[in-house]
Protein backbone atom coordinates (compact mmCIF):
# COMPACT_ATOMS: atom_id res chain seq x y z
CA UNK A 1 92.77 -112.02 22.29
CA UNK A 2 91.48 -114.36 24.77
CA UNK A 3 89.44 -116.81 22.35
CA UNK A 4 92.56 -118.16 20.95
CA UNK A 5 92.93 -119.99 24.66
CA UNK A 6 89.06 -120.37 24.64
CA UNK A 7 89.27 -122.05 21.45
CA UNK A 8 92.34 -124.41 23.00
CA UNK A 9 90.65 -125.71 25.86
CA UNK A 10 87.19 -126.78 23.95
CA UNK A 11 88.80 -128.39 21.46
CA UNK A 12 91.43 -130.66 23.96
CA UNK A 13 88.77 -130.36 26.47
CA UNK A 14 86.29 -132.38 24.25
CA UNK A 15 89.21 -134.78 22.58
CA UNK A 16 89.91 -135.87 26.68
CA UNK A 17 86.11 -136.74 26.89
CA UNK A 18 85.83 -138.25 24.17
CA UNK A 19 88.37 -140.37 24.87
CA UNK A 20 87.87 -141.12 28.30
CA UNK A 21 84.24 -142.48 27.57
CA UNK A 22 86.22 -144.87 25.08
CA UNK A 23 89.08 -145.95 27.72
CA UNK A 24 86.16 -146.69 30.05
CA UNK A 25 84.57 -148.62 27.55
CA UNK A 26 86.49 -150.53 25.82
CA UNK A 27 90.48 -150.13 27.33
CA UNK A 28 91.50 -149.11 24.20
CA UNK A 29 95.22 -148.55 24.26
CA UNK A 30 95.03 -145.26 21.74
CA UNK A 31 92.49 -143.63 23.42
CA UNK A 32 94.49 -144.15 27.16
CA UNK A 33 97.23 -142.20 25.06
CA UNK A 34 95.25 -139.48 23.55
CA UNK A 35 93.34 -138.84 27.15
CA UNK A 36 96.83 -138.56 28.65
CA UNK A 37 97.84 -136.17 25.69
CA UNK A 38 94.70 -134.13 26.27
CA UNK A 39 95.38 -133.73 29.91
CA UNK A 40 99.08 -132.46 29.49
CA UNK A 41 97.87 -130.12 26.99
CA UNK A 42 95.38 -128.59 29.32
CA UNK A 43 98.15 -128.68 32.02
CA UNK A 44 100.19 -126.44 30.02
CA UNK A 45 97.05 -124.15 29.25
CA UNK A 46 96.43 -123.73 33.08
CA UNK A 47 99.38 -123.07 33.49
CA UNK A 48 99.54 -119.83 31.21
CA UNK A 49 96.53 -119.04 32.49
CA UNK A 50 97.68 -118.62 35.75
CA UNK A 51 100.19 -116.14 34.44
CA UNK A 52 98.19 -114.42 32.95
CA UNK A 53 95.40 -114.00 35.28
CA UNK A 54 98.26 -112.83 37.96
CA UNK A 55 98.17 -116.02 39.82
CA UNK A 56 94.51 -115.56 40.48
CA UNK A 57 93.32 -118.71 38.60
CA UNK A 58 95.10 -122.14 39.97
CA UNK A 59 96.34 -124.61 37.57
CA UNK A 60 96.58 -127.23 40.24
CA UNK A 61 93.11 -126.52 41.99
CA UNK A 62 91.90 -126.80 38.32
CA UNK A 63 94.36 -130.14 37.59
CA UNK A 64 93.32 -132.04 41.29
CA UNK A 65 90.80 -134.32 40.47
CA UNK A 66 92.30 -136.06 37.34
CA UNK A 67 96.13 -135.92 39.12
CA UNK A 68 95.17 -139.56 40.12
CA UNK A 69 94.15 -140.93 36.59
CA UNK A 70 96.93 -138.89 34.84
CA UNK A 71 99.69 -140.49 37.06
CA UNK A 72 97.42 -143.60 36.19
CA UNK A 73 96.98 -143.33 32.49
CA UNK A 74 100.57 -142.79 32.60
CA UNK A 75 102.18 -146.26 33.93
CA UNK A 76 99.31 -147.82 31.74
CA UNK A 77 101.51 -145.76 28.64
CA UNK A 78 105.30 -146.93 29.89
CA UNK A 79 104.01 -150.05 29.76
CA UNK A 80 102.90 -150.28 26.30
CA UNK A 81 106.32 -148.43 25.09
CA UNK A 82 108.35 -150.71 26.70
CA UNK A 83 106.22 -153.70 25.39
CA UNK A 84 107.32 -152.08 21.87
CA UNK A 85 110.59 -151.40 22.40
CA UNK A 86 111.10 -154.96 23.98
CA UNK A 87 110.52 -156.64 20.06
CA UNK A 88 113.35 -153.81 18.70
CA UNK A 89 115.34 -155.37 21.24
CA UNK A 90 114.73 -158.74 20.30
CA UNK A 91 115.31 -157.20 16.70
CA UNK A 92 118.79 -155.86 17.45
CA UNK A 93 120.62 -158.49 20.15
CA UNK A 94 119.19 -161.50 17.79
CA UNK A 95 117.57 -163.06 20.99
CA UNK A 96 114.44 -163.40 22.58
CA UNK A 97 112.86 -162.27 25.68
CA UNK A 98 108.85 -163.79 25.81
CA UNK A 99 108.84 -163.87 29.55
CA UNK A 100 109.26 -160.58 29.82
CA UNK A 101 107.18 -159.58 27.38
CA UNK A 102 104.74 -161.64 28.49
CA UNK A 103 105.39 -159.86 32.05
CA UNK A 104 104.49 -156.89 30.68
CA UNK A 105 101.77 -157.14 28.92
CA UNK A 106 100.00 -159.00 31.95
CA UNK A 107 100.98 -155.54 34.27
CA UNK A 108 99.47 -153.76 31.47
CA UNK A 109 96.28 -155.77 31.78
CA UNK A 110 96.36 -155.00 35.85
CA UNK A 111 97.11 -151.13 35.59
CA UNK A 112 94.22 -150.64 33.01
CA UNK A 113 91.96 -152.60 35.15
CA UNK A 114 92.88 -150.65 38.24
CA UNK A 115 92.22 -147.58 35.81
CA UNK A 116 88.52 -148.76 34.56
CA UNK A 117 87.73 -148.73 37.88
CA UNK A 118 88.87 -145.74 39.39
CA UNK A 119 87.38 -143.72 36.29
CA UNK A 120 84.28 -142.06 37.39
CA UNK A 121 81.22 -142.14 35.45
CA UNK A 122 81.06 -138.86 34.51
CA UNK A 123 83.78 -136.94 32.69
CA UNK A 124 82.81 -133.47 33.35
CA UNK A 125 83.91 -133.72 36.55
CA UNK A 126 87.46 -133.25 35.97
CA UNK A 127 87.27 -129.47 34.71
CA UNK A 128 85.39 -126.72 35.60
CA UNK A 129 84.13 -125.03 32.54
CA UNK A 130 82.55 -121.61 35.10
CA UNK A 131 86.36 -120.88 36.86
CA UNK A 132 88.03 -121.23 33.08
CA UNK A 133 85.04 -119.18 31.92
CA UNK A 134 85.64 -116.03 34.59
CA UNK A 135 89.42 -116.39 34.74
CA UNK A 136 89.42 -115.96 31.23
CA UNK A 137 87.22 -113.02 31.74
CA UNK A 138 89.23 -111.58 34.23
CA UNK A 139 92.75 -111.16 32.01
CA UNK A 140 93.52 -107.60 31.31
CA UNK A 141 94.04 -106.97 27.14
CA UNK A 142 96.26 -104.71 27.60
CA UNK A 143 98.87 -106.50 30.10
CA UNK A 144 98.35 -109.96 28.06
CA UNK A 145 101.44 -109.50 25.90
CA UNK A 146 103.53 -108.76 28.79
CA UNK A 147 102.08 -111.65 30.45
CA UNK A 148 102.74 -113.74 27.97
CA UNK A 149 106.08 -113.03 27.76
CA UNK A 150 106.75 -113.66 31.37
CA UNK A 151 105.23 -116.78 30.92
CA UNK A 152 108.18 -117.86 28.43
CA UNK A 153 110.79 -115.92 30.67
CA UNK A 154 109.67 -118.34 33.59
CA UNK A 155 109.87 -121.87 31.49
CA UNK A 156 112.90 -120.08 30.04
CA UNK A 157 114.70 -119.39 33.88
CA UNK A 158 113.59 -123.08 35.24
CA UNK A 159 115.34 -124.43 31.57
CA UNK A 160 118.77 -122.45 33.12
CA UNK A 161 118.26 -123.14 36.67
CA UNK A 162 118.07 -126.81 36.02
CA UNK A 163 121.07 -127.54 33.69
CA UNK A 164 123.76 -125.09 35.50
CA UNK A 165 123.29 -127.73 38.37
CA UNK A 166 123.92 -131.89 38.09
CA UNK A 167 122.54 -133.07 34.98
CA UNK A 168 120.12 -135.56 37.15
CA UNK A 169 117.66 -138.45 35.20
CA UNK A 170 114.88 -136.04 37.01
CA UNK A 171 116.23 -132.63 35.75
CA UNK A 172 117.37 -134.03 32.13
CA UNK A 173 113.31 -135.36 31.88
CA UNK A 174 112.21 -131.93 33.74
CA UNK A 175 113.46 -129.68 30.17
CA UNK A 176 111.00 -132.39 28.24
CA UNK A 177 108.49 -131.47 30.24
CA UNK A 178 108.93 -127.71 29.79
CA UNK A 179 110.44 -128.26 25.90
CA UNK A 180 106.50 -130.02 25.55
CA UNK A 181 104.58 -127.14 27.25
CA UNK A 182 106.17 -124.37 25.20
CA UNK A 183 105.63 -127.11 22.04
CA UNK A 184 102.27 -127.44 22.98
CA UNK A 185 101.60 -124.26 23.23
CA UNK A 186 103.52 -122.68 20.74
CA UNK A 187 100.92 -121.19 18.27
CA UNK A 188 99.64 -119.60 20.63
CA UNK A 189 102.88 -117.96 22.35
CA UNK A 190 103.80 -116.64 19.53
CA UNK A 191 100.43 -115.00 18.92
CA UNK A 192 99.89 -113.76 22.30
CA UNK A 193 103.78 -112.85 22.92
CA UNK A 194 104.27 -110.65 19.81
CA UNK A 195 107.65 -113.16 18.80
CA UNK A 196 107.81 -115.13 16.32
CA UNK A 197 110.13 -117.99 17.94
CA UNK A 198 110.28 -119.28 21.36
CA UNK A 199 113.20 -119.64 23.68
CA UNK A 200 115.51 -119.23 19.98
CA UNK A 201 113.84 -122.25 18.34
CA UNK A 202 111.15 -123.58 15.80
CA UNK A 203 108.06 -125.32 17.11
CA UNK A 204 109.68 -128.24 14.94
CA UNK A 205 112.73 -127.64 16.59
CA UNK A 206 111.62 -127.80 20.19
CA UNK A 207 109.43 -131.34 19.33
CA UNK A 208 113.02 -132.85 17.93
CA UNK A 209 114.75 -131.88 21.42
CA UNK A 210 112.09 -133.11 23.18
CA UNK A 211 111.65 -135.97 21.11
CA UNK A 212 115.02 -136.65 21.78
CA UNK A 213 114.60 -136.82 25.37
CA UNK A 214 111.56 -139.10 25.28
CA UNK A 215 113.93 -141.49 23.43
CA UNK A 216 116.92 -141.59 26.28
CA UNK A 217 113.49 -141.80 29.00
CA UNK A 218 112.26 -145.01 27.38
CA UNK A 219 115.38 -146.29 28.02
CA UNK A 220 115.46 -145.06 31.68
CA UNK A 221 112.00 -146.74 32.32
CA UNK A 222 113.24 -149.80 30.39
CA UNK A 223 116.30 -150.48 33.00
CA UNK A 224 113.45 -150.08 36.09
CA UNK A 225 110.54 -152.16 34.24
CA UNK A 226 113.68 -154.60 34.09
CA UNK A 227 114.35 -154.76 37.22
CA UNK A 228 110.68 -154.83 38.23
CA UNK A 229 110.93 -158.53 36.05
CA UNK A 230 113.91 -159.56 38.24
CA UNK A 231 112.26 -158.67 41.48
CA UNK A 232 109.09 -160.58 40.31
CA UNK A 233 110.61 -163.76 38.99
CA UNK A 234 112.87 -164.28 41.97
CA UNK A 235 116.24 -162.68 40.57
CA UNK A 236 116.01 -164.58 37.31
CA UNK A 237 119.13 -162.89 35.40
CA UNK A 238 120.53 -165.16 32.60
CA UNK A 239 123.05 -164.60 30.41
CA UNK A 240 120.23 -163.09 28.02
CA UNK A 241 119.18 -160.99 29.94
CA UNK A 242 122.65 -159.73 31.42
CA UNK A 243 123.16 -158.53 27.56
CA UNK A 244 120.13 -156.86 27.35
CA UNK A 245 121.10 -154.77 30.48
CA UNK A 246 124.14 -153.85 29.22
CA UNK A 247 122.63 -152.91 26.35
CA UNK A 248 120.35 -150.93 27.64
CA UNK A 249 122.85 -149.19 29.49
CA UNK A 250 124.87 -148.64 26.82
CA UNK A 251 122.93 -146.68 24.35
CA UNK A 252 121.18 -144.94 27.74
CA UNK A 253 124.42 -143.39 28.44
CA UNK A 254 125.31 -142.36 24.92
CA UNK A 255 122.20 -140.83 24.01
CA UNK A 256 122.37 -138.87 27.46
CA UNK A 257 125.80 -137.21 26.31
CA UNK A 258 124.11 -136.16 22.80
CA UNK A 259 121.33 -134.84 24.77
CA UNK A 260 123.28 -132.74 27.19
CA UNK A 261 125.32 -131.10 24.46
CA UNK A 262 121.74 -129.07 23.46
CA UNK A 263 120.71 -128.31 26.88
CA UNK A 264 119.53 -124.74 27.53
CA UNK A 265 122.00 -123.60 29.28
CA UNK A 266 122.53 -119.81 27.75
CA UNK A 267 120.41 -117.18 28.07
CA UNK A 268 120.20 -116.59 24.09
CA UNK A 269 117.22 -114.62 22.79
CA UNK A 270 113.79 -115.91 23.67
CA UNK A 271 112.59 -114.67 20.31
CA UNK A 272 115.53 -115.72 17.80
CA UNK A 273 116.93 -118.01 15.89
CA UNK A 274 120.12 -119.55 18.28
């Protein structure tokens, strides 16, 4: 039952060095992505893992030495959304912002430089294939349904524990990080797990709600990349730029009050439809 996860890590394993040799190379802006995709992938692997090895295989310990490029690769892929969104803003308040864009493309240009160099040469030092190899070795077959299963109940209690409390910018972006794990992931939930939906939705489901938070985040990083480009041109804040804020703040706040209206916040069946 185990070569389902084997069969997981090669394949993202080998799509995050192939990429990374091309990010090193050449800065390509896709392949920055797709590294940072393969990493959060393998995050949420490790993570089962763990679980399912009874704690004795450590996702972090396994995660430590690319936790620098990943926080990294990350900034490097704000910056390009916000560079994108900054033209559907031009599109929509009928003005123009060049400065800024032009702000943020050169920050792009510093973070991937900063990147290049703090890549090492060789990729296989990020993962180690032997403590993968034996902690998939060690997982009992008989216990690795149940396992699974508490792996789902545990994304499922952090899901509650968060939104009974203040719906926070941090907690609301915590349930898309868990939403994307379980997404990630799904296939082979439901294979290990015995149930045919996860925490009572589709996989396409669970990538709409988390798709839907990604949205309201851009916006979130848009109002501090903002004010980053007010800080840095010495509290330039025309008229132009006033709007935009307000804009910004504006459809922040209303797509944060759809999103809150599908938190999980009842225990309905893991295994359901809702």
């Amino acid at each position: 039952m185990t070569q389902i996860i084997q069969d997981y890590y090669i394949e993202h394993k080998s799509n995050f060095e192939e990429n990374f040799l091309l990010a090193k190379e050449t800065s390509n802006a896709g392949a920055i992505h797709k590294m940072r995709t393969s990493m959060k992938r393998l995050r949420a692997l490790f993570q089962l893992v763990e679980t399912l090895t009874e704690g004795n295989f450590k996702a972090r310990k396994q995660l430590k030495k690319g936790r620098k490029i990943f926080k990294l690769v990350g900034n490097i892929r704000e910056l390009q959304v916000e560079e994108m969104l900054v033209y559907d803003y031009e599109v929509k308040l009928g003005m123009k912002f060049i400065d800024y864009s032009e702000y943020l493309i050169e920050k792009g240009h510093r973070e991937i430089i900063y990147l290049q160099q703090s890549l090492p040469d060789n990729n296989h030092s990020f993962f180690n294939d032997k403590v993968f190899g034996e902690a998939l070795k060690s997982i009992h077959q008989k216990k690795i349904q149940l396992k699974t299963q508490d792996f789902i109940k545990q994304k499922s209690n952090v899901l509650l524990k968060l939104n009974k409390i203040r719906k926070t910018i941090k907690h609301i972006h915590k349930n898309r990080t868990i939403l994307k794990q379980v997404y990630y992931l799904y296939p082979i939930l439901t294979n290990l797990s015995g149930w045919h939906q996860i925490l009572g939705m589709t996989q396409e489901k669970m990538r709409e709600r988390e798709q839907q938070i990604g949205n309201w985040h851009d916006f979130v990083n848009s109002l501090h990349y903002l004010s980053l480009f007010f800080m840095a041109k010495d509290g330039r804040n025309t008229n132009d730029y006033l709007s935009l804020k307000k804009f910004i703040v504006r459809e922040r706040n209303e797509m944060k009050d759809e999103i809150v209206k599908h938190l999980f916040t009842v225990q309905t069946s893991l295994w359901e439809d809702e």
